[in-house]
N, C-alpha and C. Protein backbone atom coordinates (compact mmCIF):
# COMPACT_ATOMS: atom_id res chain seq x y z
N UNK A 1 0.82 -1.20 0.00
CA UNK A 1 0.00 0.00 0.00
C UNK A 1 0.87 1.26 0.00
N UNK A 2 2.15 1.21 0.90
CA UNK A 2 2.50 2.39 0.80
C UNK A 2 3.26 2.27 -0.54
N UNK A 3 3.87 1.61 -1.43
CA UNK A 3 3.74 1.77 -2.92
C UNK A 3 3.37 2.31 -3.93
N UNK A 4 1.85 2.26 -3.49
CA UNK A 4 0.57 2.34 -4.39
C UNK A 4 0.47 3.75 -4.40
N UNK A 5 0.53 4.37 -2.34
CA UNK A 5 0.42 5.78 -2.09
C UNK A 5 1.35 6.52 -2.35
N UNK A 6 3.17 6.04 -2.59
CA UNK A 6 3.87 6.99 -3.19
C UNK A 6 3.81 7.16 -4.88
N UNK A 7 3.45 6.26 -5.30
CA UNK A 7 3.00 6.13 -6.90
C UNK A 7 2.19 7.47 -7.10
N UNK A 8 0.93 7.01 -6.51
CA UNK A 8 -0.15 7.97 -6.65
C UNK A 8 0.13 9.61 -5.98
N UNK A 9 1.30 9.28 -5.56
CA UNK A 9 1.91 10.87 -4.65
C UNK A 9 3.01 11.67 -6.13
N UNK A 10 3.51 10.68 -6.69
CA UNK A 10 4.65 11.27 -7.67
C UNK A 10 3.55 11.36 -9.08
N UNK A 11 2.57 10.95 -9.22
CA UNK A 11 1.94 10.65 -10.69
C UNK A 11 1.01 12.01 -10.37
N UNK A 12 0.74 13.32 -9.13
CA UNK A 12 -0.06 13.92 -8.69
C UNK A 12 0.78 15.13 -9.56
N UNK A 13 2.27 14.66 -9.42
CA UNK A 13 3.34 15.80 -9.36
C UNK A 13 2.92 16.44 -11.23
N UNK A 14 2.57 15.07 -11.91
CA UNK A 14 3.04 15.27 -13.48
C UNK A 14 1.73 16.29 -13.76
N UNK A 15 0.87 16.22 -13.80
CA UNK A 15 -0.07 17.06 -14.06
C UNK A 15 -0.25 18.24 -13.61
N UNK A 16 0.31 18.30 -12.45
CA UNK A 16 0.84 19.42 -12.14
C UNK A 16 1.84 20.42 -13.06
N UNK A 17 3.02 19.99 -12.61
CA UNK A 17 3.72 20.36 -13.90
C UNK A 17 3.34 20.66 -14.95
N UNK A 18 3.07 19.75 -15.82
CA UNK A 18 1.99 20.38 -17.05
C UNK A 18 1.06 21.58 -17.26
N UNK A 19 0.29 21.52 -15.78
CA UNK A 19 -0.36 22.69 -15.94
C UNK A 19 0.53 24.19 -15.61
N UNK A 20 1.49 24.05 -15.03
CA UNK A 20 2.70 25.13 -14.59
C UNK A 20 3.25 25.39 -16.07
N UNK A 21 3.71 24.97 -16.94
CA UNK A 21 4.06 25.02 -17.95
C UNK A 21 3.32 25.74 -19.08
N UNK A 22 1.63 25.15 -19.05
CA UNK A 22 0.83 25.63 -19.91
C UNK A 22 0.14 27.19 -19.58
N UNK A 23 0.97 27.42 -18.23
CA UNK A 23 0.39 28.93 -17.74
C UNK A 23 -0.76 28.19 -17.05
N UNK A 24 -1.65 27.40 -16.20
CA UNK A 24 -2.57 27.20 -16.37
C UNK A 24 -2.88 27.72 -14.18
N UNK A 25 -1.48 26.94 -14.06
CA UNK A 25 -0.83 26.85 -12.05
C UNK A 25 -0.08 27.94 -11.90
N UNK A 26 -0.21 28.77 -11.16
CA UNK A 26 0.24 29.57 -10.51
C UNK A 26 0.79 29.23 -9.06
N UNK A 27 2.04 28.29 -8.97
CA UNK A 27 2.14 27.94 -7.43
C UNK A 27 2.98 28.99 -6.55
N UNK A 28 2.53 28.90 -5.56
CA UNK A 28 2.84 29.77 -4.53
C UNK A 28 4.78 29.15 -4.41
N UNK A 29 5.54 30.82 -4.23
CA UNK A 29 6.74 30.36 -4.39
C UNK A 29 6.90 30.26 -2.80
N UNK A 30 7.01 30.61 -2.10
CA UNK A 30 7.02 30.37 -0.57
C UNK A 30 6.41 29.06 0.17
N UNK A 31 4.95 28.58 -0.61
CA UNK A 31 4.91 27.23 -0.02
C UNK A 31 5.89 25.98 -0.71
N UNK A 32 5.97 26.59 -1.80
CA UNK A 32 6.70 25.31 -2.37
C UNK A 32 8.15 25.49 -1.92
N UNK A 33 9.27 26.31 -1.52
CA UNK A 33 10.45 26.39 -1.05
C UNK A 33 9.95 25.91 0.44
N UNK A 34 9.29 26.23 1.49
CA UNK A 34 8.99 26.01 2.67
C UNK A 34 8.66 24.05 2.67
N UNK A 35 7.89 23.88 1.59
CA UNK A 35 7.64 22.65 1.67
C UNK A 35 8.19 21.84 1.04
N UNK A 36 9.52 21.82 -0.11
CA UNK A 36 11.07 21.44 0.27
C UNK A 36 11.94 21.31 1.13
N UNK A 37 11.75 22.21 1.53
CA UNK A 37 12.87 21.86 3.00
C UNK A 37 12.44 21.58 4.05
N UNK A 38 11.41 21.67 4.45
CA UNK A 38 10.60 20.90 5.46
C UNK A 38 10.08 19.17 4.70
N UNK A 39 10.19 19.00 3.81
CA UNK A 39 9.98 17.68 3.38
C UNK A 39 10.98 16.62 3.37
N UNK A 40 12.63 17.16 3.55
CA UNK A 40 13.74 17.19 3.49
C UNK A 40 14.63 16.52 4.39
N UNK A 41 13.43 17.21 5.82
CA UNK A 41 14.40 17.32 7.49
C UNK A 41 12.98 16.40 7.68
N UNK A 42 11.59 15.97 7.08
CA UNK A 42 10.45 15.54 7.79
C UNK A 42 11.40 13.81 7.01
N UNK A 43 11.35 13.80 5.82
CA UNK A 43 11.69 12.74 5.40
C UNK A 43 13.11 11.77 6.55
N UNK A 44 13.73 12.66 6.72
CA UNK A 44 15.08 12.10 7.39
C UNK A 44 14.27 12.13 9.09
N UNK A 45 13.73 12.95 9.58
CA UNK A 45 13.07 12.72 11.02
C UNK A 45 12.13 11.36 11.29
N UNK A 46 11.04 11.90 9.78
CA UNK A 46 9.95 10.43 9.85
C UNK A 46 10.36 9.20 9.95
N UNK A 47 11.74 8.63 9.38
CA UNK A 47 12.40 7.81 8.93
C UNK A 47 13.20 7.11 10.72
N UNK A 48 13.87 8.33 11.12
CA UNK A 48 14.58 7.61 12.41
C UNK A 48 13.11 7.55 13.64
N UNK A 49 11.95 8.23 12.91
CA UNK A 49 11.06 7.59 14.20
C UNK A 49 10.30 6.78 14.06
N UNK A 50 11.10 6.16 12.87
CA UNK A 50 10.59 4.37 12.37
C UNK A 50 9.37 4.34 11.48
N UNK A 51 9.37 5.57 10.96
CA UNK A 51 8.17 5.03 9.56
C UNK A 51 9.43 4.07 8.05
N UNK A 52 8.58 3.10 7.82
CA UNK A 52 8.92 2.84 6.82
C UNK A 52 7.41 2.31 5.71
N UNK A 53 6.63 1.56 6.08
CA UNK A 53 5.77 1.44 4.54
C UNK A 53 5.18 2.74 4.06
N UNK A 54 5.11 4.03 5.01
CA UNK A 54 4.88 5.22 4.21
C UNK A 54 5.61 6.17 4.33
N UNK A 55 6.97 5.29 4.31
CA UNK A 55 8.19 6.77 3.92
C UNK A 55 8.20 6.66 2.28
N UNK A 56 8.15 6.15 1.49
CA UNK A 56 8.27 6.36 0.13
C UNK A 56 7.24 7.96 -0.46
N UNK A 57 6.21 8.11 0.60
CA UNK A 57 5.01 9.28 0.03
C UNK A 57 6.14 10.43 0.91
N UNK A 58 7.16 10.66 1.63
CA UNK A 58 7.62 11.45 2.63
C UNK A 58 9.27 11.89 1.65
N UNK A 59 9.27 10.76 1.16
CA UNK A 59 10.29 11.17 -0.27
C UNK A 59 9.86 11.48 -1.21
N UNK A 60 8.98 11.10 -1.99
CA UNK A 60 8.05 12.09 -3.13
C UNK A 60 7.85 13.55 -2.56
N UNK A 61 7.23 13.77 -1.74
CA UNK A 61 7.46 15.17 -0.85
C UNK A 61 8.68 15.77 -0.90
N UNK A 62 9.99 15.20 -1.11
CA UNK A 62 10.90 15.99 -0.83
C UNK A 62 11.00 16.82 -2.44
N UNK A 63 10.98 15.25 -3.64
CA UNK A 63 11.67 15.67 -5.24
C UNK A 63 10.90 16.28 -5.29
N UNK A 64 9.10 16.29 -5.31
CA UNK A 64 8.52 16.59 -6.18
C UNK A 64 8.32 18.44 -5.72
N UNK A 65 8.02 18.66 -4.56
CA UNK A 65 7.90 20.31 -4.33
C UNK A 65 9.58 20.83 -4.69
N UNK A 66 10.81 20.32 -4.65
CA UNK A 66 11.81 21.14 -5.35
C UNK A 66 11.86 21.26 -6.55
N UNK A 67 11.08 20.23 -7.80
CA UNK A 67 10.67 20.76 -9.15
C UNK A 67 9.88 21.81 -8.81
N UNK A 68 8.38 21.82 -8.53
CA UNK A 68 7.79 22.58 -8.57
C UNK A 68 8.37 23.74 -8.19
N UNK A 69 8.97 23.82 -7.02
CA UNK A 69 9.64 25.30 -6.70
C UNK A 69 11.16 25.86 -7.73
N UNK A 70 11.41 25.04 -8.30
CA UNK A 70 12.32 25.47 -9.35
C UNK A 70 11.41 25.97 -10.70
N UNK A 71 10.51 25.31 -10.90
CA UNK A 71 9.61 25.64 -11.90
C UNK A 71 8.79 27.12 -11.27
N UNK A 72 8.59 27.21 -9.63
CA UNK A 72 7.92 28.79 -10.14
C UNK A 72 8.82 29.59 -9.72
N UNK A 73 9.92 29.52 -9.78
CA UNK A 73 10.66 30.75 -9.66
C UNK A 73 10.30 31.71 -11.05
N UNK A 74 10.01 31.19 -11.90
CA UNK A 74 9.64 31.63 -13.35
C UNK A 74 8.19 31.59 -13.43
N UNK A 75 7.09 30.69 -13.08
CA UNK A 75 6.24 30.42 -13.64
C UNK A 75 5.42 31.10 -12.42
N UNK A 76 5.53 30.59 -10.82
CA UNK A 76 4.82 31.32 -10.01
C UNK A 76 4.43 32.56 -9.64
N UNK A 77 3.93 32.30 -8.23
CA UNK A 77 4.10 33.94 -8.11
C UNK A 77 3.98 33.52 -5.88
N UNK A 78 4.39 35.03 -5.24
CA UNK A 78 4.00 35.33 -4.17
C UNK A 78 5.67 36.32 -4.20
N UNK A 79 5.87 36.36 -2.64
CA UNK A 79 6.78 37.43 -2.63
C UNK A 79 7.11 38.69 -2.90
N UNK A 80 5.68 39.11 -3.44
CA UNK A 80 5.44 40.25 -3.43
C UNK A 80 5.59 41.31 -2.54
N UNK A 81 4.83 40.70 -1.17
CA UNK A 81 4.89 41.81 0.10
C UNK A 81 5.38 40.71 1.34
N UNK A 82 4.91 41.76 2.13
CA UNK A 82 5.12 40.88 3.63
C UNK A 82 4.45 40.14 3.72
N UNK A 83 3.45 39.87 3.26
CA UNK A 83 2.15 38.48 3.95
C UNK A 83 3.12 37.33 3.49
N UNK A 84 3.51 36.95 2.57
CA UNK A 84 4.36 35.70 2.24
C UNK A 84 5.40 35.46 3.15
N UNK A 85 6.36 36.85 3.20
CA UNK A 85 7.57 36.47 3.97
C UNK A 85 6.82 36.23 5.50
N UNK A 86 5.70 36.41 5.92
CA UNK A 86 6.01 36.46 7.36
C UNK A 86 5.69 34.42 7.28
N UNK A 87 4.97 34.07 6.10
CA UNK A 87 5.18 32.39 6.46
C UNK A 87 6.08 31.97 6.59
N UNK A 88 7.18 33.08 5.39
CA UNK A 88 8.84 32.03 5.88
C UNK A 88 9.34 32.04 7.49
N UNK A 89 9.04 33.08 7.88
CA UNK A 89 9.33 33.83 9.15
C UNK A 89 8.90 32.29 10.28
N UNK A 90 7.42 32.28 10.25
CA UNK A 90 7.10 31.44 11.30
C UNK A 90 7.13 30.29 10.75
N UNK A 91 7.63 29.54 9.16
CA UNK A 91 8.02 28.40 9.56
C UNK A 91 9.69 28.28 9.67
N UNK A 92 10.60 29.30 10.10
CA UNK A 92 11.87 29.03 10.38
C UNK A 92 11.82 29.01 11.52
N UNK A 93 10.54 29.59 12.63
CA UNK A 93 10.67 29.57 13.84
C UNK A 93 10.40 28.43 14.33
N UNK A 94 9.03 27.48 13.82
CA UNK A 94 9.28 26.06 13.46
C UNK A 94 9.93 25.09 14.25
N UNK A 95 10.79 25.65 12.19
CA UNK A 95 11.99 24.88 12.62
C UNK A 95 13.58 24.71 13.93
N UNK A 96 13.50 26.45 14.00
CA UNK A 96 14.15 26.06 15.12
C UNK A 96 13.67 26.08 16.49
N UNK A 97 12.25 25.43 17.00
CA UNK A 97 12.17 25.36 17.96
C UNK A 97 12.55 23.41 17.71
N UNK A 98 12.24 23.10 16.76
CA UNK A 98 12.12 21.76 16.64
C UNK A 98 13.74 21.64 16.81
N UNK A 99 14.59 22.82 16.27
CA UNK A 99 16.16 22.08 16.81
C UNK A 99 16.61 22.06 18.21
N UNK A 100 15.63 23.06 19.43
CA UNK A 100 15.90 23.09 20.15
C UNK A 100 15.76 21.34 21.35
N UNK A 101 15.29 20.34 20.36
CA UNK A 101 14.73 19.09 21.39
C UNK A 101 15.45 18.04 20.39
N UNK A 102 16.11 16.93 20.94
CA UNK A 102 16.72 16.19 20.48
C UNK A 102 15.49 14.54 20.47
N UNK A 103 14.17 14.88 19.90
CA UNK A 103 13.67 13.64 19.86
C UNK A 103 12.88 14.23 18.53
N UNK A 104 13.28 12.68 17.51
CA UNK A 104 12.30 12.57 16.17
C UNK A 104 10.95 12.82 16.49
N UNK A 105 10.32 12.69 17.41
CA UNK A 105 9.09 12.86 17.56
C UNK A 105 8.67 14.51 17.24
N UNK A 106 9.15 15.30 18.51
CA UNK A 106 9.05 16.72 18.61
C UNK A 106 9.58 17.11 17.38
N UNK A 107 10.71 17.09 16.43
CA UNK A 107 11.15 17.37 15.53
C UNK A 107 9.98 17.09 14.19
N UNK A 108 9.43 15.98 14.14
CA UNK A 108 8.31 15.83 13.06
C UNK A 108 7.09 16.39 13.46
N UNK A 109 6.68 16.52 14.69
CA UNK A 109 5.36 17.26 14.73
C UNK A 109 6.12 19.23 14.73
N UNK A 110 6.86 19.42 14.88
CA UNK A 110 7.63 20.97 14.57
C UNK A 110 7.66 21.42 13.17
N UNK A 111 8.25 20.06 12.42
CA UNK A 111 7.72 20.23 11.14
C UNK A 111 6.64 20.41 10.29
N UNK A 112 5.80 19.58 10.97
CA UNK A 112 4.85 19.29 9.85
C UNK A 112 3.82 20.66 10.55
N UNK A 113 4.26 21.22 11.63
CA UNK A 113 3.85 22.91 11.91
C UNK A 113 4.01 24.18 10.77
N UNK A 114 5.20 23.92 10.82
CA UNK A 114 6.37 24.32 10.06
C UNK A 114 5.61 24.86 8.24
N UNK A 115 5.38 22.86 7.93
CA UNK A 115 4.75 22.92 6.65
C UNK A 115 3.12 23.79 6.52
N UNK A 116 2.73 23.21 7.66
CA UNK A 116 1.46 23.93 7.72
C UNK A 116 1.48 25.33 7.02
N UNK A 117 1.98 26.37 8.27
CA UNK A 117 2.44 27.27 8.18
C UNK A 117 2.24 27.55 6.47
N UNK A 118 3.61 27.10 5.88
CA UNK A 118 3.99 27.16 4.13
C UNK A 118 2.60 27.28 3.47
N UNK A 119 2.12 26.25 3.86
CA UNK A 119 1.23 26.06 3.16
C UNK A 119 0.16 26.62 2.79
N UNK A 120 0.00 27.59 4.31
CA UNK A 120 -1.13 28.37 4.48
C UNK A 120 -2.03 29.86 2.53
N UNK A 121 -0.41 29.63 2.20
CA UNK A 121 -1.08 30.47 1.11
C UNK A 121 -1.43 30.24 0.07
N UNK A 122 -1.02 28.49 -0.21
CA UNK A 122 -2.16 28.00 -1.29
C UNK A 122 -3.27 27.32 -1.12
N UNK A 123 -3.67 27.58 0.59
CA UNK A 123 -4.76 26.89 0.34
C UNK A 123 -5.70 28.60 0.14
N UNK A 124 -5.26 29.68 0.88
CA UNK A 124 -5.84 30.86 0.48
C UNK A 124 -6.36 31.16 -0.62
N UNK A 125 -4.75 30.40 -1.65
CA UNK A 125 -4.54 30.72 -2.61
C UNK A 125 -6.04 29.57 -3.62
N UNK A 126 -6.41 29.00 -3.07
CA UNK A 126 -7.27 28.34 -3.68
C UNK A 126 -8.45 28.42 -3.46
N UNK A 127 -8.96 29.13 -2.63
CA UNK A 127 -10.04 29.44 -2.46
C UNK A 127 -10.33 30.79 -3.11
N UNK A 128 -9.29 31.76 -3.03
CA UNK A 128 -9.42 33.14 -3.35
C UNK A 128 -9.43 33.14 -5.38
N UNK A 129 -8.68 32.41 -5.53
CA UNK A 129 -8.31 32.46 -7.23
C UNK A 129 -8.15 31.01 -7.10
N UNK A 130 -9.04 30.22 -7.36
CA UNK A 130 -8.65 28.87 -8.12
C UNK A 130 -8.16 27.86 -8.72
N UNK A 131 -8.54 29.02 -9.92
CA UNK A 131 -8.22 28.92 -11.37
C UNK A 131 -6.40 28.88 -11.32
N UNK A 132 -6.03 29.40 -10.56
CA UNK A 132 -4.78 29.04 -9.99
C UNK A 132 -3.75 27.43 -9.65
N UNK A 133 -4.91 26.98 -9.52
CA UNK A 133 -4.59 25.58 -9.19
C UNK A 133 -4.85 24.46 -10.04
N UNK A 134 -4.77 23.40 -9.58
CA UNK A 134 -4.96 22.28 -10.94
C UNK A 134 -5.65 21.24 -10.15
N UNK A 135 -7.09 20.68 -10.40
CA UNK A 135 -8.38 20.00 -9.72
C UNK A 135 -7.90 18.87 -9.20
N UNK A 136 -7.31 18.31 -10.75
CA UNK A 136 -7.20 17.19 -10.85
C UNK A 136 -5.92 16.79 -9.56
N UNK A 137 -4.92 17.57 -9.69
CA UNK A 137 -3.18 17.27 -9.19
C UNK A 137 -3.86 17.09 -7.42
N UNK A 138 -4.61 17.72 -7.09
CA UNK A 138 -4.69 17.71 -5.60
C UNK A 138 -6.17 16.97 -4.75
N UNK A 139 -6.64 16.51 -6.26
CA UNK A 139 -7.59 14.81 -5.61
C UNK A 139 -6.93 13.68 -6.21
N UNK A 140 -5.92 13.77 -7.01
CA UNK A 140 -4.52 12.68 -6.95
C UNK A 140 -3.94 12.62 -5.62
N UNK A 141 -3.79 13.86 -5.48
CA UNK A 141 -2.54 13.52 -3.85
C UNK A 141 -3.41 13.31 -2.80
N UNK A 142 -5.27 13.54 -2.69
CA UNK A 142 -5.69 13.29 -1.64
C UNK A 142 -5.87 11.80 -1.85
N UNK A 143 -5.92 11.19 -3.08
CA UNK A 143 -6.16 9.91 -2.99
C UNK A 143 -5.32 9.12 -2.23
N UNK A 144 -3.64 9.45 -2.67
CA UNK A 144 -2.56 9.26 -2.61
C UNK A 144 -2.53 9.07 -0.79
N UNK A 145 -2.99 10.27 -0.57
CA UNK A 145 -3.05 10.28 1.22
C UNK A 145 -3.97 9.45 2.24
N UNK A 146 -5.25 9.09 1.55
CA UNK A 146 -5.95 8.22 1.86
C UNK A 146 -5.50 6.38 1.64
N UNK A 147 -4.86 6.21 0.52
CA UNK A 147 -3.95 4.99 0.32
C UNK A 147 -2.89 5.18 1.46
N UNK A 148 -2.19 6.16 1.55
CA UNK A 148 -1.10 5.85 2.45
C UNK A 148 -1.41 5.97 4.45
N UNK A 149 -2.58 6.52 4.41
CA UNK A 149 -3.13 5.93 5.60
C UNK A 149 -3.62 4.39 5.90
N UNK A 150 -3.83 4.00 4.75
CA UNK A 150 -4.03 2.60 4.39
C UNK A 150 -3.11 2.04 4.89
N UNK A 151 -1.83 2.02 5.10
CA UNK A 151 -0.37 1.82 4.67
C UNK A 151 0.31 1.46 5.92
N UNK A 152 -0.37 1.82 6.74
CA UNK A 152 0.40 1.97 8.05
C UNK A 152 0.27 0.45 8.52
N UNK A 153 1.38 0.04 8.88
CA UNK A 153 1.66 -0.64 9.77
C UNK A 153 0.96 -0.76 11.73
N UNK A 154 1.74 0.28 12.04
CA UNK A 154 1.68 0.72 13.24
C UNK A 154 1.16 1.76 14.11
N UNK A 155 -0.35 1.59 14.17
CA UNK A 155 -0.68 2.56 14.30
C UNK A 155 -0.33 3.46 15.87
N UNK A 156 0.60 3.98 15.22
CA UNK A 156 1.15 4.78 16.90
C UNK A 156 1.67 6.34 15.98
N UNK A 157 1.27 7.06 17.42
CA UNK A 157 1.10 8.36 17.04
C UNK A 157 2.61 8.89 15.97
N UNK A 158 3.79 8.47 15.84
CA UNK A 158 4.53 9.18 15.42
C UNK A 158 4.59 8.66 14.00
N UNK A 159 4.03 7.22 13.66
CA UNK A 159 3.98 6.79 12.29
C UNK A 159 2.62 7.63 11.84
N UNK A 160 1.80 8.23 12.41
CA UNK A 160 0.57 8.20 12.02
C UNK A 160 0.42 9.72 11.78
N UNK A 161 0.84 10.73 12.62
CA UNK A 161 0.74 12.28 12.32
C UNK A 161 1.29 12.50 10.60
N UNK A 162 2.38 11.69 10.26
CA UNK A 162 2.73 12.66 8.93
C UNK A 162 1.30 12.31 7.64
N UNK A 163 1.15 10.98 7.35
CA UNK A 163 0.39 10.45 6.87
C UNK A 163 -1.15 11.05 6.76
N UNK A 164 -1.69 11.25 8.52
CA UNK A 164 -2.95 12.05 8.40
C UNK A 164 -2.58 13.39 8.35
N UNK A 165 -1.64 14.09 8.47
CA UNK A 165 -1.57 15.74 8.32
C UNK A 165 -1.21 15.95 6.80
N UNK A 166 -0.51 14.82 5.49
CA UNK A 166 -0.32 15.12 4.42
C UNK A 166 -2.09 15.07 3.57
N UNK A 167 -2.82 13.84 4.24
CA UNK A 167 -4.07 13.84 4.21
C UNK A 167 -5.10 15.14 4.31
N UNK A 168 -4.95 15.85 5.34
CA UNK A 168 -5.49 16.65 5.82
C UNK A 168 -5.14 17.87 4.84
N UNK A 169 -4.14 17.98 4.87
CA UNK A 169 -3.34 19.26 4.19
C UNK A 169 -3.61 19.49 2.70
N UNK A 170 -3.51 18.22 2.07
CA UNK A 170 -4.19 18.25 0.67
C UNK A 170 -4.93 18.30 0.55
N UNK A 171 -5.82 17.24 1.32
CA UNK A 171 -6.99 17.31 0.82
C UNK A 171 -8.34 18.44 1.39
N UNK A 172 -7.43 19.49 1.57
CA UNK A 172 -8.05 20.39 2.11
C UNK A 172 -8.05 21.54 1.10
N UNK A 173 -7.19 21.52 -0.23
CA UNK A 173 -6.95 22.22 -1.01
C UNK A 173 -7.46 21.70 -2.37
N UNK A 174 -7.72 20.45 -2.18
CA UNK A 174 -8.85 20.05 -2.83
C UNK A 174 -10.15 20.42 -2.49
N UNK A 175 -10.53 19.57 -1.26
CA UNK A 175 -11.92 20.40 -0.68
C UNK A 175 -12.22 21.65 -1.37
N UNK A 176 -11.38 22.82 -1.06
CA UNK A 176 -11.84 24.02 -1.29
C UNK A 176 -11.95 24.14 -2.95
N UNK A 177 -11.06 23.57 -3.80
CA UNK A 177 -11.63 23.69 -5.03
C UNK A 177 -12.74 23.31 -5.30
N UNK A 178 -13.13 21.79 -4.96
CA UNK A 178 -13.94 21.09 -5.28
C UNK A 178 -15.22 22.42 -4.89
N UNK A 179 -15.65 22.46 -3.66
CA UNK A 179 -16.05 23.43 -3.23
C UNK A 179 -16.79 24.79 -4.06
N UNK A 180 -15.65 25.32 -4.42
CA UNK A 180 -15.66 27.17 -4.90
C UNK A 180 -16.12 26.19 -6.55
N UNK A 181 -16.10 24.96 -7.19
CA UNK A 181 -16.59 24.66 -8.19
C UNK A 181 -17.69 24.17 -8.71
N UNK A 182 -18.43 23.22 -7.31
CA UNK A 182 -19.54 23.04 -7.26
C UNK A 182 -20.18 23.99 -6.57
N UNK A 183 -19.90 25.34 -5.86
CA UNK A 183 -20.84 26.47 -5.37
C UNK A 183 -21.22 27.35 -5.85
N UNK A 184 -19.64 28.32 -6.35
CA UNK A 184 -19.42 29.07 -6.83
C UNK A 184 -19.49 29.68 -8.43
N UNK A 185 -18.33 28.86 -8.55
CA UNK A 185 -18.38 29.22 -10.10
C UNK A 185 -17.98 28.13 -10.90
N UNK A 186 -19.01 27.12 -11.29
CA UNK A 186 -19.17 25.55 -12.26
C UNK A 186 -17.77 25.61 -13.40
N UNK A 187 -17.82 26.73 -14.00
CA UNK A 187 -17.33 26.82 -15.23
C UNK A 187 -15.84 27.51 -14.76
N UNK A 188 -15.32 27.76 -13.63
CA UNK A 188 -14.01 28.29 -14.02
C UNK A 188 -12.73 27.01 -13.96
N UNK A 189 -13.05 26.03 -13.71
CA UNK A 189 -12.09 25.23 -14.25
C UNK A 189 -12.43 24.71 -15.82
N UNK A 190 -12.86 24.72 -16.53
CA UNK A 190 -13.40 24.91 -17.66
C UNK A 190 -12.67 25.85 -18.45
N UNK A 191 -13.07 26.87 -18.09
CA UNK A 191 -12.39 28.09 -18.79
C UNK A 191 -10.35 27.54 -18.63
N UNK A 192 -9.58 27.04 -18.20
CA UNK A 192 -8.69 26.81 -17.75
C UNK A 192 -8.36 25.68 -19.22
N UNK A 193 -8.76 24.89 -19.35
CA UNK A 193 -8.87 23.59 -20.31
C UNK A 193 -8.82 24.12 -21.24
């Protein structure tokens, strides 16, 4: 299972891409650098606090947001003002409270704070402008997250936070598309195609 869920975690990435390319994604450059390097230090933390059938979705996390964030240095957007930098701000604080404790545990739940944090402006970012995003790429990765809850072995809290918070996190940026498409406005992923 966790196979199936890093498959379905890296196959989320390609359509993505595609749509970054075709002008179609606008990804946030601050979540995607924030959620590189927090995918980076979560992958190597998750790992010594003994995840293994769903560390393969915790390494897709690492490659696939450093394409994307190499791809919007050109193609994205944010960094405009302060609202972006202050996410970098509080997820470096994060991170170094998480250096201040020498246990994988505290260190992966610091992180995946950390990512939160990052993250916070595409899910804004998806509710506010959409059309921004790509439907399909982020009910791939919620699938992806629901398989890799599947996945678990052991269900104890430190195998189990990254798994349901990558769950949560996506598929919360799905939600809101899904959402603003069946409420709002039917036709603006449409217009996008």
């Amino acid at each position: 299972m966790g196979e199936i869920a890093m498959a379905f975690t890296v196959i989320a990435y390609v359509p993505y891409i595609v749509s970054i390319f075709r002008n179609r994604t606008k990804p946030n450059r601050t979540t995607w650098l924030v959620l590189f390097l927090i995918g980076a230090i979560t992958f190597i933390v998750y790992r010594d606090a003994g995840a293994q059938a769903t560390l393969g979705v915790a390494l897709a996390n690492v490659v696939g947001p450093l394409v994307v964030f190499i791809l919007a240095i050109k193609f994205g957007e944010g960094w405009k003002g302060k609202g972006d930098f202050k996410y970098l701000v509080f997820s470096a604080i994060a991170i170094a409270l998480w250096q201040l404790y020498d246990s994988p545990v505290i260190g992966l739940v610091f992180n995946l704070l950390a990512d939160f944090i990052a993250f916070l402006p595409t899910i804004k970012k998806s509710f506010q402008e959409p059309w921004t995003e790509d439907l399909p790429t982020w009910c791939i990765f919620t699938l992806g997250g629901i398989i890799n809850l599947l996945a678990i072995e052991q269900w104890q809290f430190h195998i189990v936070i990254y798994p349901l918070y990558i769950l949560l996190a996506e598929g919360s940026v799905a939600g809101l598309l899904l959402w603003v498409h069946f409420t709002k406005n039917k036709d603006w992923y449409k217009i996008k195609s």
